[in-house]
Structure formats: C-alpha cells, structure tokens
N, C-alpha and C. Protein backbone atom coordinates (compact mmCIF):
# COMPACT_ATOMS: atom_id res chain seq x y z
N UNK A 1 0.84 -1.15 0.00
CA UNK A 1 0.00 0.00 0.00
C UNK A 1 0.90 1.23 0.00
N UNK A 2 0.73 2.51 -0.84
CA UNK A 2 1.16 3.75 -0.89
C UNK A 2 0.42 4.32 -0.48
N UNK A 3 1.02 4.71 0.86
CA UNK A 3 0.73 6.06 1.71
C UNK A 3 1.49 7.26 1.20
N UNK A 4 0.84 8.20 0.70
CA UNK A 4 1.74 9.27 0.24
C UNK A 4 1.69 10.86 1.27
N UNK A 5 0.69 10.80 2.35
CA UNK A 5 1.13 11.74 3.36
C UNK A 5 1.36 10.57 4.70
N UNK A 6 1.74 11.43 5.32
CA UNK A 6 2.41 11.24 6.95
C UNK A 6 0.64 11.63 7.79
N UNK A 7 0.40 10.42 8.47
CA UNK A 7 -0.53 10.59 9.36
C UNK A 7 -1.36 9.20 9.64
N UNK A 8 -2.32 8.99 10.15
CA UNK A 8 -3.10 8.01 10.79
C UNK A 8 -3.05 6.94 9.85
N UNK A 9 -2.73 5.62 9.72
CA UNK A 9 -3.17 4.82 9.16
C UNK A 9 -3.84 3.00 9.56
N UNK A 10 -4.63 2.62 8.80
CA UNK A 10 -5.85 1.81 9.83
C UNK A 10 -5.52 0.25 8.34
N UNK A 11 -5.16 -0.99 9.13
CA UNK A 11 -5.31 -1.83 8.07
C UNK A 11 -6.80 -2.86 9.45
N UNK A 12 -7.36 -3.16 8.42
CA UNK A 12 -8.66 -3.49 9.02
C UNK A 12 -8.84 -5.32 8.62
N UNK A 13 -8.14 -6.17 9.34
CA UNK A 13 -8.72 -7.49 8.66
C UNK A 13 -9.77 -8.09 9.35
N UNK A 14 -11.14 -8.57 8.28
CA UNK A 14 -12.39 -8.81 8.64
C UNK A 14 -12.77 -10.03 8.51
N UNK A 15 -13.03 -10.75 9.50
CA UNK A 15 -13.67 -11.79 9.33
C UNK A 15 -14.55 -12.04 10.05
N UNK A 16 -15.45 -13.64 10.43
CA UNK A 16 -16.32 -13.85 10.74
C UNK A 16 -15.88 -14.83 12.16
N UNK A 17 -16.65 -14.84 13.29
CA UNK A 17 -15.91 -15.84 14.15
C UNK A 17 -16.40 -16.65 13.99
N UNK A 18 -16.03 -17.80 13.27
CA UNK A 18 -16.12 -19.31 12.67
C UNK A 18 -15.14 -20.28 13.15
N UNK A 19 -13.97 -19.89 14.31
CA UNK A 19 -13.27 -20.80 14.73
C UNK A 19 -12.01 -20.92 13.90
N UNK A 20 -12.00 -19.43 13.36
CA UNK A 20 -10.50 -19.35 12.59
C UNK A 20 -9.68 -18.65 13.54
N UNK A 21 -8.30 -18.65 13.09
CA UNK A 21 -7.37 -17.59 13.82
C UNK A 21 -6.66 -17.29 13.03
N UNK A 22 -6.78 -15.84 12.51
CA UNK A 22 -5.45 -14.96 11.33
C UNK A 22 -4.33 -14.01 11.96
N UNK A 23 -3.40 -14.39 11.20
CA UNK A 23 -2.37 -13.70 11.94
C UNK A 23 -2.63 -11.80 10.60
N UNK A 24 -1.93 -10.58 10.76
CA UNK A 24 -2.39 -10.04 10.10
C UNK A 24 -0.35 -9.53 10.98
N UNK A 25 0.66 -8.80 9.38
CA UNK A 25 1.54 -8.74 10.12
C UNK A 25 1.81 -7.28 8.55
N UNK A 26 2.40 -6.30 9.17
CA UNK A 26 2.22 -4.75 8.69
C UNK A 26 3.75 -4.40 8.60
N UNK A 27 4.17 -4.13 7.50
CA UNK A 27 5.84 -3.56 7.85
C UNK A 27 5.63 -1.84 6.80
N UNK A 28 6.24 -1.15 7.66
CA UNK A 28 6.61 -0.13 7.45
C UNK A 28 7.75 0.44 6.44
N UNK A 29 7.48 1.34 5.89
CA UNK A 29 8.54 2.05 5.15
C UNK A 29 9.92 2.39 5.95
N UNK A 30 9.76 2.50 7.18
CA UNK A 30 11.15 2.60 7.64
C UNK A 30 11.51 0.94 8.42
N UNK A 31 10.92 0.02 8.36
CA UNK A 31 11.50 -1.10 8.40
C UNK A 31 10.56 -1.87 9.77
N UNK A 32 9.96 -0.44 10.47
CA UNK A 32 9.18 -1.15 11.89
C UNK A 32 8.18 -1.53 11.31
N UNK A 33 8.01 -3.10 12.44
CA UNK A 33 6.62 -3.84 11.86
C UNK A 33 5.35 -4.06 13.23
N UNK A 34 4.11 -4.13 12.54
CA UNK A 34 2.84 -4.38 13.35
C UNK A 34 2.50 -5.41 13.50
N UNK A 35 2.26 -6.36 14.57
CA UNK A 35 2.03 -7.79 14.21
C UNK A 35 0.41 -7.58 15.22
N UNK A 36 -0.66 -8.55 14.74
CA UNK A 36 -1.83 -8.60 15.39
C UNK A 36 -2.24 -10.31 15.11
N UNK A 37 -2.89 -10.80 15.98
CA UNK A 37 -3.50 -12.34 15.56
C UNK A 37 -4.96 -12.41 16.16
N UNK A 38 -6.07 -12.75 15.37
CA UNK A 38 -7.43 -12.63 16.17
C UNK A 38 -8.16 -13.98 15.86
N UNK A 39 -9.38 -13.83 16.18
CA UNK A 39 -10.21 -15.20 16.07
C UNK A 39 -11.71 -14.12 15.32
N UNK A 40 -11.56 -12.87 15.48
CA UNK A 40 -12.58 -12.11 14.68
C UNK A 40 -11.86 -10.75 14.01
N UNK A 41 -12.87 -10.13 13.72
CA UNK A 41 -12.30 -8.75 12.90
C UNK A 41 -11.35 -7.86 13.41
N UNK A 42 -10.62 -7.46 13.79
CA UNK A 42 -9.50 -7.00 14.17
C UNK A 42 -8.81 -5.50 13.21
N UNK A 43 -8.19 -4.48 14.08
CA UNK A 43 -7.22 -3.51 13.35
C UNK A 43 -5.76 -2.81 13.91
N UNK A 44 -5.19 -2.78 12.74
CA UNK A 44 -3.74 -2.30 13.72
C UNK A 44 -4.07 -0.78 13.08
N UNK A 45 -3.28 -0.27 13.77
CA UNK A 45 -3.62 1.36 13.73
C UNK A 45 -2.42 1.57 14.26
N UNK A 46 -1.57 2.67 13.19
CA UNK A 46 -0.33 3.20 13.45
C UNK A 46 -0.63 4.79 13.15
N UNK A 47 -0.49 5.56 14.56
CA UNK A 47 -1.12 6.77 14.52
C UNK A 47 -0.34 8.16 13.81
N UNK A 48 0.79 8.13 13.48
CA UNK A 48 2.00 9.18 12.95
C UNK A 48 2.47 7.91 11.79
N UNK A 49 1.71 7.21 10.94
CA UNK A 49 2.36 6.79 9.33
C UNK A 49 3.29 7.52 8.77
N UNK A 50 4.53 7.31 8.55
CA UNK A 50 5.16 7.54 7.49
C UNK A 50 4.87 7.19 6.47
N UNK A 51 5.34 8.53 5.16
CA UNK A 51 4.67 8.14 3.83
C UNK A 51 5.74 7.56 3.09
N UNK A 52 5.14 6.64 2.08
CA UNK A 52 5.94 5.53 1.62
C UNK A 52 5.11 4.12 1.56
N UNK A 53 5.75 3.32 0.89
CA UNK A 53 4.99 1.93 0.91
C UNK A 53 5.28 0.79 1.65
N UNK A 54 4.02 0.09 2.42
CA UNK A 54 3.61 0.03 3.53
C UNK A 54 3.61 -1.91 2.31
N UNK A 55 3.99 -2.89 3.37
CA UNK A 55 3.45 -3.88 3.14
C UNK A 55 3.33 -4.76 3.91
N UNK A 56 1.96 -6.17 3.82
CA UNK A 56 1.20 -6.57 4.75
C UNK A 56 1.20 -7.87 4.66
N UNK A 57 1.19 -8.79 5.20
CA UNK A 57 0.75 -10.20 4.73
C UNK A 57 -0.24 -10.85 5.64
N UNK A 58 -1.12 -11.38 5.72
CA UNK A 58 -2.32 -12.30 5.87
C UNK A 58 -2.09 -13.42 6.06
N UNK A 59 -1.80 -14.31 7.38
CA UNK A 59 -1.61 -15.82 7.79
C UNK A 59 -2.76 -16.24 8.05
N UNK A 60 -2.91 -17.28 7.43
CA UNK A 60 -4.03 -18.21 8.49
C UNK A 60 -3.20 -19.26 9.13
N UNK A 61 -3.52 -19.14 10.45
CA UNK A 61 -3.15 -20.14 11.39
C UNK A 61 -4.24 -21.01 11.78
N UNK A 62 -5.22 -20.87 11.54
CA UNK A 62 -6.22 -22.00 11.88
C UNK A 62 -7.55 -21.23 11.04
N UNK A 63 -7.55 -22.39 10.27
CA UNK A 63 -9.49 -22.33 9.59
C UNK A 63 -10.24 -23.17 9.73
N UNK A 64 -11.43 -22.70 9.17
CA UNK A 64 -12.29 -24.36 9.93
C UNK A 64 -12.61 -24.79 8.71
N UNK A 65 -12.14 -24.43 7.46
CA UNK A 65 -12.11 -24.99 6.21
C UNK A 65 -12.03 -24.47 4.98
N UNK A 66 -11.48 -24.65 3.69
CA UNK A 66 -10.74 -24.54 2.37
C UNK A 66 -11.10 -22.95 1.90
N UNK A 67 -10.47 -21.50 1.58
CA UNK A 67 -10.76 -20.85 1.08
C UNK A 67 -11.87 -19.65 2.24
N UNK A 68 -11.36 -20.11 3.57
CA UNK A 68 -12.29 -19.22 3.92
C UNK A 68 -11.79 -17.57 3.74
N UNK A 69 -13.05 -16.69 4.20
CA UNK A 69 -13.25 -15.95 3.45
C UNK A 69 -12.86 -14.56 4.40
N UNK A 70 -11.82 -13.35 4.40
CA UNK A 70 -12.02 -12.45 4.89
C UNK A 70 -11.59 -11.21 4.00
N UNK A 71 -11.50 -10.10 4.67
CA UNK A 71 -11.22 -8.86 3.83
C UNK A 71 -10.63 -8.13 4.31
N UNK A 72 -9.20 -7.03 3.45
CA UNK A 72 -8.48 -6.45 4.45
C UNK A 72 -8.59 -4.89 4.00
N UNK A 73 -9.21 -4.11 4.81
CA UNK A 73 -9.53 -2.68 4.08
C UNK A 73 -8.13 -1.56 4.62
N UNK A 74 -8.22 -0.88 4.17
CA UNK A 74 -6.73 0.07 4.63
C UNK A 74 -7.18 1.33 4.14
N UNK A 75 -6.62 2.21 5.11
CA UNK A 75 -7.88 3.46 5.81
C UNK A 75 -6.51 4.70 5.62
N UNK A 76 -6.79 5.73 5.44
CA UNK A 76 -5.20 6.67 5.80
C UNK A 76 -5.98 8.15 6.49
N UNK A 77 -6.05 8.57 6.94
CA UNK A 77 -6.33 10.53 7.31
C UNK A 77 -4.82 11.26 7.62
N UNK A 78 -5.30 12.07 7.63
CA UNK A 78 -4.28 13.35 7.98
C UNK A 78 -4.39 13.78 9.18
C-alpha cells in the first residue's frame, strides 16, 4: 500500500468468528513492523504513518475450512 502523506493509518482485517485464527503482520517504510492475531475482525492502527509503501501479509493459522473468506480494508487521514 502507498501512503503518500504522513498521518493516521488503519489496516482493518475482517472476518467472521467461525473458529479461525489470522495472523495479520504490517511492515513499514522505515523497516518497523505491526504484528496482530485474532479469532474475529481485528485492526492495527499506526497513529503518525510515514509516507511511503507500507506492506502486509495475511496468515491463516487455523481455519475451519478450504478458502475461507475475509477482507483487508486500509484506511489513511491526515
């Protein structure tokens, strides 16, 4: 993700509590990273973002079966 100002930024991973657990893990343009793990919808929120590109990856550590289904929205303000 390109963040191109400096300020609030929100990665939002959504799911359903079905007895999954996602890991959701955020690295920064200057190298610091966000790590979060839930069993429902969950957000990391890094409040002073540096601008630059931001990247994320999505674990599943436990599903309760093939292709389940969530969504990861990513939010920025000033």
């Amino acid at each position: 993700y390109l963040a191109e100002n400096r300020g609030r930024l929100q990665f939002v991973l959504g799911f359903e509590d079905r007895g999954a657990r996602l890991g959701l893990q955020v690295t920064g343009p200057d190298g610091r990273r966000y790590e979060e793990t839930g069993t429902q919808t969950f957000t990391i929120e890094v409040a002073d973002a540096p601008p630059g590109t931001w990247q994320y990856t999505v674990t599943p550590l436990e599903v309760p079966y093939r292709n389940f289904p969530f969504t990861l929205t990513i939010g920025e303000s000033r």
